[in-house]
PDB file of N, CA and C in Angstrom:
ATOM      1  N   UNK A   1     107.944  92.239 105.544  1.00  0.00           N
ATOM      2  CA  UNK A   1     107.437  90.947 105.144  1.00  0.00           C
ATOM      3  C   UNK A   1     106.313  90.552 106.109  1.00  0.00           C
ATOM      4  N   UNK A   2     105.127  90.272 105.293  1.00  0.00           N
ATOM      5  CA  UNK A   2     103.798  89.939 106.527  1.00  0.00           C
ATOM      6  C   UNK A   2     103.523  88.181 106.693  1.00  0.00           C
ATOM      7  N   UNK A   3     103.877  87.722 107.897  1.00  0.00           N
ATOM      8  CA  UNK A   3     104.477  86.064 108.361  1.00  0.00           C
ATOM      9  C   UNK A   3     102.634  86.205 108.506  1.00  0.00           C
ATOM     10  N   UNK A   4     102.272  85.224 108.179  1.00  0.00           N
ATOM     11  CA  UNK A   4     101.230  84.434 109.298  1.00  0.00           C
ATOM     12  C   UNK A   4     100.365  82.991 108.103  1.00  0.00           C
ATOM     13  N   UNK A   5      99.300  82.787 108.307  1.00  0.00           N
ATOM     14  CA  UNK A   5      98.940  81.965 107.848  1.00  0.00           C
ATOM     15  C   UNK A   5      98.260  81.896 106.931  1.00  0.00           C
ATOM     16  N   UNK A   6      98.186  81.213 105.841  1.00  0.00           N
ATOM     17  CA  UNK A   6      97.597  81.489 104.186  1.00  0.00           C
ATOM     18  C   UNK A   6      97.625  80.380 103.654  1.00  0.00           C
ATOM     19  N   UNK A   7      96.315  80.217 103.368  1.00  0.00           N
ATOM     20  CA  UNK A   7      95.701  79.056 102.806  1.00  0.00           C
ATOM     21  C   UNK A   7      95.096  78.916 101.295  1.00  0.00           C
ATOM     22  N   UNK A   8      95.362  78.463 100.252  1.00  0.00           N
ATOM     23  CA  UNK A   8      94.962  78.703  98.831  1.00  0.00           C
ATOM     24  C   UNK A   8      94.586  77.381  98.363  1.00  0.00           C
ATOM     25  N   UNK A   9      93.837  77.387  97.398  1.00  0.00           N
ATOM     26  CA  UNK A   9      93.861  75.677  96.277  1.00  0.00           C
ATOM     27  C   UNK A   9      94.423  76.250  95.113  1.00  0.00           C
ATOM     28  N   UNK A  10      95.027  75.389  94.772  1.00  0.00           N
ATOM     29  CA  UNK A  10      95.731  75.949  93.199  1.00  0.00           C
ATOM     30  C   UNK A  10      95.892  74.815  92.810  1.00  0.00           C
ATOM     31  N   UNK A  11      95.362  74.143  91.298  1.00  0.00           N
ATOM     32  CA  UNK A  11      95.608  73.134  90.584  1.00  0.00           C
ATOM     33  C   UNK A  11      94.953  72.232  91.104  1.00  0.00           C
ATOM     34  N   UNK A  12      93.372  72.690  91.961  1.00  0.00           N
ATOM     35  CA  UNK A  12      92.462  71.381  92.818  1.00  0.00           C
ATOM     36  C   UNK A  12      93.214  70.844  93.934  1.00  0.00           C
ATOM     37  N   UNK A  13      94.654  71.389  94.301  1.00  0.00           N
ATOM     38  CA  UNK A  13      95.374  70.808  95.687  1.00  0.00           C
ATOM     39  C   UNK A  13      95.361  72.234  96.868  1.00  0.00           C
ATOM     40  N   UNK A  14      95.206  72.093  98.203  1.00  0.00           N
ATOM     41  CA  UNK A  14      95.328  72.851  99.094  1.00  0.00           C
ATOM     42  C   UNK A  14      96.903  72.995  99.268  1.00  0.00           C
ATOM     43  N   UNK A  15      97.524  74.684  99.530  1.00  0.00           N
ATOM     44  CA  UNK A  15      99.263  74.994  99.588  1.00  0.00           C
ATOM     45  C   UNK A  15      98.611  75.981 100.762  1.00  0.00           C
ATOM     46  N   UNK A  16      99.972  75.292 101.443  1.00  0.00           N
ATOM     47  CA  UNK A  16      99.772  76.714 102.933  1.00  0.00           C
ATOM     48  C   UNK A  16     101.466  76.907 102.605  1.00  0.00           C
ATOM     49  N   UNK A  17     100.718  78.873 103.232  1.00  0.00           N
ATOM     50  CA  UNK A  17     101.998  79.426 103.143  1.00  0.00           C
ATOM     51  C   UNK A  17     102.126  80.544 104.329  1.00  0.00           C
ATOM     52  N   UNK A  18     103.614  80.857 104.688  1.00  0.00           N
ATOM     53  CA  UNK A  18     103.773  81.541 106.197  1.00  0.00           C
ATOM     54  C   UNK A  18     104.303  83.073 105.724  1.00  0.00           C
ATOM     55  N   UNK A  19     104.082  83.212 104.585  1.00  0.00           N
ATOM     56  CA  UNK A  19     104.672  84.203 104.104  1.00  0.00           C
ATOM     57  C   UNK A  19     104.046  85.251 103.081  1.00  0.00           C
ATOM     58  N   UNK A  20     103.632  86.139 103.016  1.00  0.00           N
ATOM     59  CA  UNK A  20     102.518  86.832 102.555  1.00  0.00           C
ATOM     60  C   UNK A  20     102.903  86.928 100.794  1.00  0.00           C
ATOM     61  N   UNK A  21     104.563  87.072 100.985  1.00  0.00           N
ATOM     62  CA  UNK A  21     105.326  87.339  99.380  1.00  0.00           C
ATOM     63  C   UNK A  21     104.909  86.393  98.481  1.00  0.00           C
ATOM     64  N   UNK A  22     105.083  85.224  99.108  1.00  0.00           N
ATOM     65  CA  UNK A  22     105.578  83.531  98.041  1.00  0.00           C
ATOM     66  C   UNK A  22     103.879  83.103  97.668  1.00  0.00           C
ATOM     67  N   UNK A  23     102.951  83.891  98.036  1.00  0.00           N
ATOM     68  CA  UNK A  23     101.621  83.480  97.746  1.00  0.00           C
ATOM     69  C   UNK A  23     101.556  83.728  96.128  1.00  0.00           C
ATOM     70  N   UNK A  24     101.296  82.631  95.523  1.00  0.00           N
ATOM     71  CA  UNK A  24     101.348  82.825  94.315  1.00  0.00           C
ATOM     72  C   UNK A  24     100.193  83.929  93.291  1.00  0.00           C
ATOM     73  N   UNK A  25     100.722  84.235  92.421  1.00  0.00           N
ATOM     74  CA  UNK A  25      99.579  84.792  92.018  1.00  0.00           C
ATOM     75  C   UNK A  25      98.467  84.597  90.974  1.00  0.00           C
ATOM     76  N   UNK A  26      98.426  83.685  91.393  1.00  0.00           N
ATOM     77  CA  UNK A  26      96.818  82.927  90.585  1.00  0.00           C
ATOM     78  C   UNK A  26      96.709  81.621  91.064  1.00  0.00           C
ATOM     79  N   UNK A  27      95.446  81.443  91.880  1.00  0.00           N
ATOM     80  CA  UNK A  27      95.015  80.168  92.194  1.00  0.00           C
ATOM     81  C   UNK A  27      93.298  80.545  92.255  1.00  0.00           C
ATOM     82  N   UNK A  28      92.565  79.332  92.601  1.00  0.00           N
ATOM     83  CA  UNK A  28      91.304  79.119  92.298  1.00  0.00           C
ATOM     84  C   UNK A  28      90.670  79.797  93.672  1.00  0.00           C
ATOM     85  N   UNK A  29      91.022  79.520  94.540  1.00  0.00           N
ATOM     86  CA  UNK A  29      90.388  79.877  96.093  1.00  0.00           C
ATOM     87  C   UNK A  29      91.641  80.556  97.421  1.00  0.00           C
ATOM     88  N   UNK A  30      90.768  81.208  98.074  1.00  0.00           N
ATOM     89  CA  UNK A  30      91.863  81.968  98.962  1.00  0.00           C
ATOM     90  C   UNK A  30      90.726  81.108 100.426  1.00  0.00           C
ATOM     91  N   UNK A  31      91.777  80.051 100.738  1.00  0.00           N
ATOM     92  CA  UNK A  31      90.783  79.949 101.752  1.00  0.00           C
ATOM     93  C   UNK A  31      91.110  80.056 103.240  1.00  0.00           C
ATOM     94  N   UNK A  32      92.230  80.656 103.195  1.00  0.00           N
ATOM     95  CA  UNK A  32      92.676  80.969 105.046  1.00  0.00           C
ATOM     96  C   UNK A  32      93.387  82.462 104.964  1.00  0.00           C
ATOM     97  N   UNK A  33      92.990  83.415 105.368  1.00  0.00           N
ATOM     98  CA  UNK A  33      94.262  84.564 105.605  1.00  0.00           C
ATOM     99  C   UNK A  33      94.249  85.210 107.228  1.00  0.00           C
ATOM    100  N   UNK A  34      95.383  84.674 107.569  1.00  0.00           N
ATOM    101  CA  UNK A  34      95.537  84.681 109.153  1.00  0.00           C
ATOM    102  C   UNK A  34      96.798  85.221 109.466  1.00  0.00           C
ATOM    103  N   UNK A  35      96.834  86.646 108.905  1.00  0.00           N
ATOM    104  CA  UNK A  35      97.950  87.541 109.432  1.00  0.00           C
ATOM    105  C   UNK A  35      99.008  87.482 110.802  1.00  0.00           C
ATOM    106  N   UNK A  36      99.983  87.639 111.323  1.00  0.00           N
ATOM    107  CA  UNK A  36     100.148  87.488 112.878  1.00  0.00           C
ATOM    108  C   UNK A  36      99.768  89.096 113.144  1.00  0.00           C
ATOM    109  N   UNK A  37      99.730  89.108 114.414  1.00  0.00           N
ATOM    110  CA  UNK A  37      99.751  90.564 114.876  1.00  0.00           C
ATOM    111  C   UNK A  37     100.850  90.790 115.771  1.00  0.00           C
ATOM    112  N   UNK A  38     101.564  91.664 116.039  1.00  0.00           N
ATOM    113  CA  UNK A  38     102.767  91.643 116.864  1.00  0.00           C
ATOM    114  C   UNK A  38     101.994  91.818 118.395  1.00  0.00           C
ATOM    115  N   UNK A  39     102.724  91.603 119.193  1.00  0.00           N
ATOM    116  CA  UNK A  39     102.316  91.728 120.555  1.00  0.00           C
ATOM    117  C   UNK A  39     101.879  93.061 121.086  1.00  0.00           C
ATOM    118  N   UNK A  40     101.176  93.573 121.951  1.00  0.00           N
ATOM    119  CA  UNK A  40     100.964  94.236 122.203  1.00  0.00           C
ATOM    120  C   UNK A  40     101.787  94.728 123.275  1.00  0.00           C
ATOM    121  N   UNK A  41     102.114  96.077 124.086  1.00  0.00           N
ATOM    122  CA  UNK A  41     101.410  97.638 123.024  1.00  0.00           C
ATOM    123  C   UNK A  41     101.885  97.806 122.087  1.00  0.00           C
ATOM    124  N   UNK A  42     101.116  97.776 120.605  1.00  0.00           N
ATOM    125  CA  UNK A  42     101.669  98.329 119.807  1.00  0.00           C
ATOM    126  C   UNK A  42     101.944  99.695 119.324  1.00  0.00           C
ATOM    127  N   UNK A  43     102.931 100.138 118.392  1.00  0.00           N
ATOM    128  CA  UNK A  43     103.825 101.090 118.121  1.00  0.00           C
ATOM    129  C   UNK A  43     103.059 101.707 117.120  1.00  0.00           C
ATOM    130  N   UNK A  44     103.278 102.912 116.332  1.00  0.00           N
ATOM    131  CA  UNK A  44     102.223 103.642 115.401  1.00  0.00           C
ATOM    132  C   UNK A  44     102.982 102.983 114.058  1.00  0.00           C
ATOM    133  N   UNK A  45     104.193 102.271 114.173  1.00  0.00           N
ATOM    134  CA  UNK A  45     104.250 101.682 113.154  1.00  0.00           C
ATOM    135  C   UNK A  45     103.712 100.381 113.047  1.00  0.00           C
ATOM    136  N   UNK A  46     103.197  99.387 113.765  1.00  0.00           N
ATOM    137  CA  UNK A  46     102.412  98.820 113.594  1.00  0.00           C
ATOM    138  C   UNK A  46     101.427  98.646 113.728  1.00  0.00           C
ATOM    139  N   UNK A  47     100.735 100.092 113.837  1.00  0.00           N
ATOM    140  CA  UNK A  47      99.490  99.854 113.739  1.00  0.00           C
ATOM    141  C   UNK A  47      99.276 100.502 112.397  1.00  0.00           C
ATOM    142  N   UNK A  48     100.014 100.889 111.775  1.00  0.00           N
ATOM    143  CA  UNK A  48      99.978 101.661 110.534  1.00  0.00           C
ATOM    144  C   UNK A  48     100.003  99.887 109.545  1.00  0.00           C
ATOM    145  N   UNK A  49     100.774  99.286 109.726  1.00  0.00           N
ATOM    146  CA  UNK A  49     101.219  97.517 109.245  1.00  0.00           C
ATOM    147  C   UNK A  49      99.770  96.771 109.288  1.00  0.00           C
ATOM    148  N   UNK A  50      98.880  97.136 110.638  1.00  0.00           N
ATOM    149  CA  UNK A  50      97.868  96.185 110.869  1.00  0.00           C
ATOM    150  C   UNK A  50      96.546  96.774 110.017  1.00  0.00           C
ATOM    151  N   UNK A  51      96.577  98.273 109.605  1.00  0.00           N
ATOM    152  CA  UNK A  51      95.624  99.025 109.107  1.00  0.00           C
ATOM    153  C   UNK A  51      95.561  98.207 107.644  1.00  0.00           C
ATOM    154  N   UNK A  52      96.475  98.111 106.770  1.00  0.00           N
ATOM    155  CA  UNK A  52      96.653  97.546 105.827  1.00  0.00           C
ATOM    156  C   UNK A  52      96.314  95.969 105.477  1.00  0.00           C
ATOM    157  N   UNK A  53      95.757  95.272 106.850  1.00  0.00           N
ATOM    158  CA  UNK A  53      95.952  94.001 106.479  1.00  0.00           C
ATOM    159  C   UNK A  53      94.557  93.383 105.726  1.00  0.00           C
ATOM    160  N   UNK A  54      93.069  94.405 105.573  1.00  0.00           N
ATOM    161  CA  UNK A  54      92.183  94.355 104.897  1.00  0.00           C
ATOM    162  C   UNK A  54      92.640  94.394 103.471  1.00  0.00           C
ATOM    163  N   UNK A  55      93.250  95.478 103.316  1.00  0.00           N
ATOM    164  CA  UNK A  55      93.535  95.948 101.608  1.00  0.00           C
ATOM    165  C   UNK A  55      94.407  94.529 100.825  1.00  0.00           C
ATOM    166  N   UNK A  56      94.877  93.828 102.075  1.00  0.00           N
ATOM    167  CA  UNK A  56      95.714  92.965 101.250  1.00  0.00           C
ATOM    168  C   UNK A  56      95.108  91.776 101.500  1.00  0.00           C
ATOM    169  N   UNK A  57      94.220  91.417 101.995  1.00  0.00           N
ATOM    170  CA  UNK A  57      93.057  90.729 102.465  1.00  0.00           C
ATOM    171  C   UNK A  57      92.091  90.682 100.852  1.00  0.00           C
ATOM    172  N   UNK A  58      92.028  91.781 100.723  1.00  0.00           N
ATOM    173  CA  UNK A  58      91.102  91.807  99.336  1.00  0.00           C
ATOM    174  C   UNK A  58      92.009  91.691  97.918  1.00  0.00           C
ATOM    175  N   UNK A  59      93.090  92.077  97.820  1.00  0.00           N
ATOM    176  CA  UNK A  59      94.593  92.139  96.640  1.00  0.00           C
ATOM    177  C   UNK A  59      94.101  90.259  96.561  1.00  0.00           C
ATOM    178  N   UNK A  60      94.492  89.872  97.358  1.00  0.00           N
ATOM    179  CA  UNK A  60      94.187  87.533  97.646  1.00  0.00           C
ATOM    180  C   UNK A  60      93.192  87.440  96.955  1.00  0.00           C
ATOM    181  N   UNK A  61      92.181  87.977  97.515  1.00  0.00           N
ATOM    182  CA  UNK A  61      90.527  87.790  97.026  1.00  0.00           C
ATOM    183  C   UNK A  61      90.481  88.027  95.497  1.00  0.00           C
ATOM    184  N   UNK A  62      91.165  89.098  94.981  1.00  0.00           N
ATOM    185  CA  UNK A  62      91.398  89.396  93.945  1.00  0.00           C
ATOM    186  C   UNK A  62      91.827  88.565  92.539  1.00  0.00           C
ATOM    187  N   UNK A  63      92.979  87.836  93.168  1.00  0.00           N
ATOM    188  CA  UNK A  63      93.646  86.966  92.398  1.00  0.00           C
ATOM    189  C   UNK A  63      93.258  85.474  92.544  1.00  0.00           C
ATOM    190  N   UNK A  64      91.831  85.572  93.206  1.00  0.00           N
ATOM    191  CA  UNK A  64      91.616  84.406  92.658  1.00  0.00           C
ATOM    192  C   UNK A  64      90.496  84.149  91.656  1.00  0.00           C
ATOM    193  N   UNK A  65      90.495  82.888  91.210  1.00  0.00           N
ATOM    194  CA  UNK A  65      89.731  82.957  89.848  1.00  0.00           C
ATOM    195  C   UNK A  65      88.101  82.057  90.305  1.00  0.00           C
ATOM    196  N   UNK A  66      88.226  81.664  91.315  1.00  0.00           N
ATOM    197  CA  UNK A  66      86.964  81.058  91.596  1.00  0.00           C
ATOM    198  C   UNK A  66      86.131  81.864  92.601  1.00  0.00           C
ATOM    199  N   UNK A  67      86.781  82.455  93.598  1.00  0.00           N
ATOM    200  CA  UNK A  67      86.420  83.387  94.840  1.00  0.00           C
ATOM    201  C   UNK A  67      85.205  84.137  94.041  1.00  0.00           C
TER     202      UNK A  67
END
């Protein structure tokens, strides 16, 4: 599960969310994506976690309809 900070408008209102899952899937604008990063040194499994956080960076971008 990827925690950090996520910012959307959906229905002309701003929803923040801490949770990468519950981001809905369709709103008008993606306007905050602020992943956490775990502390450092990190492990090859999270850096394998942090490699990914573009692709899902763009999946957001994706689903929105005004972006």
């Amino acid at each position: 599960m990827l925690k950090g900070e996520f910012v959307i408008k959906r229905n002309g209102k701003i929803e923040k969310y801490s949770e990468f899952e519950k981001i809905p899937s369709q709103y008008e604008h993606l306007i905050q994506f602020k992943p956490e990063y775990p502390p450092e040194p990190h492990t090859e499994e999270q850096h394998d976690q942090m490699s990914k956080y573009n692709d899902l960076l763009k999946e957001l971008m994706s689903r929105a309809s005004g972006n």
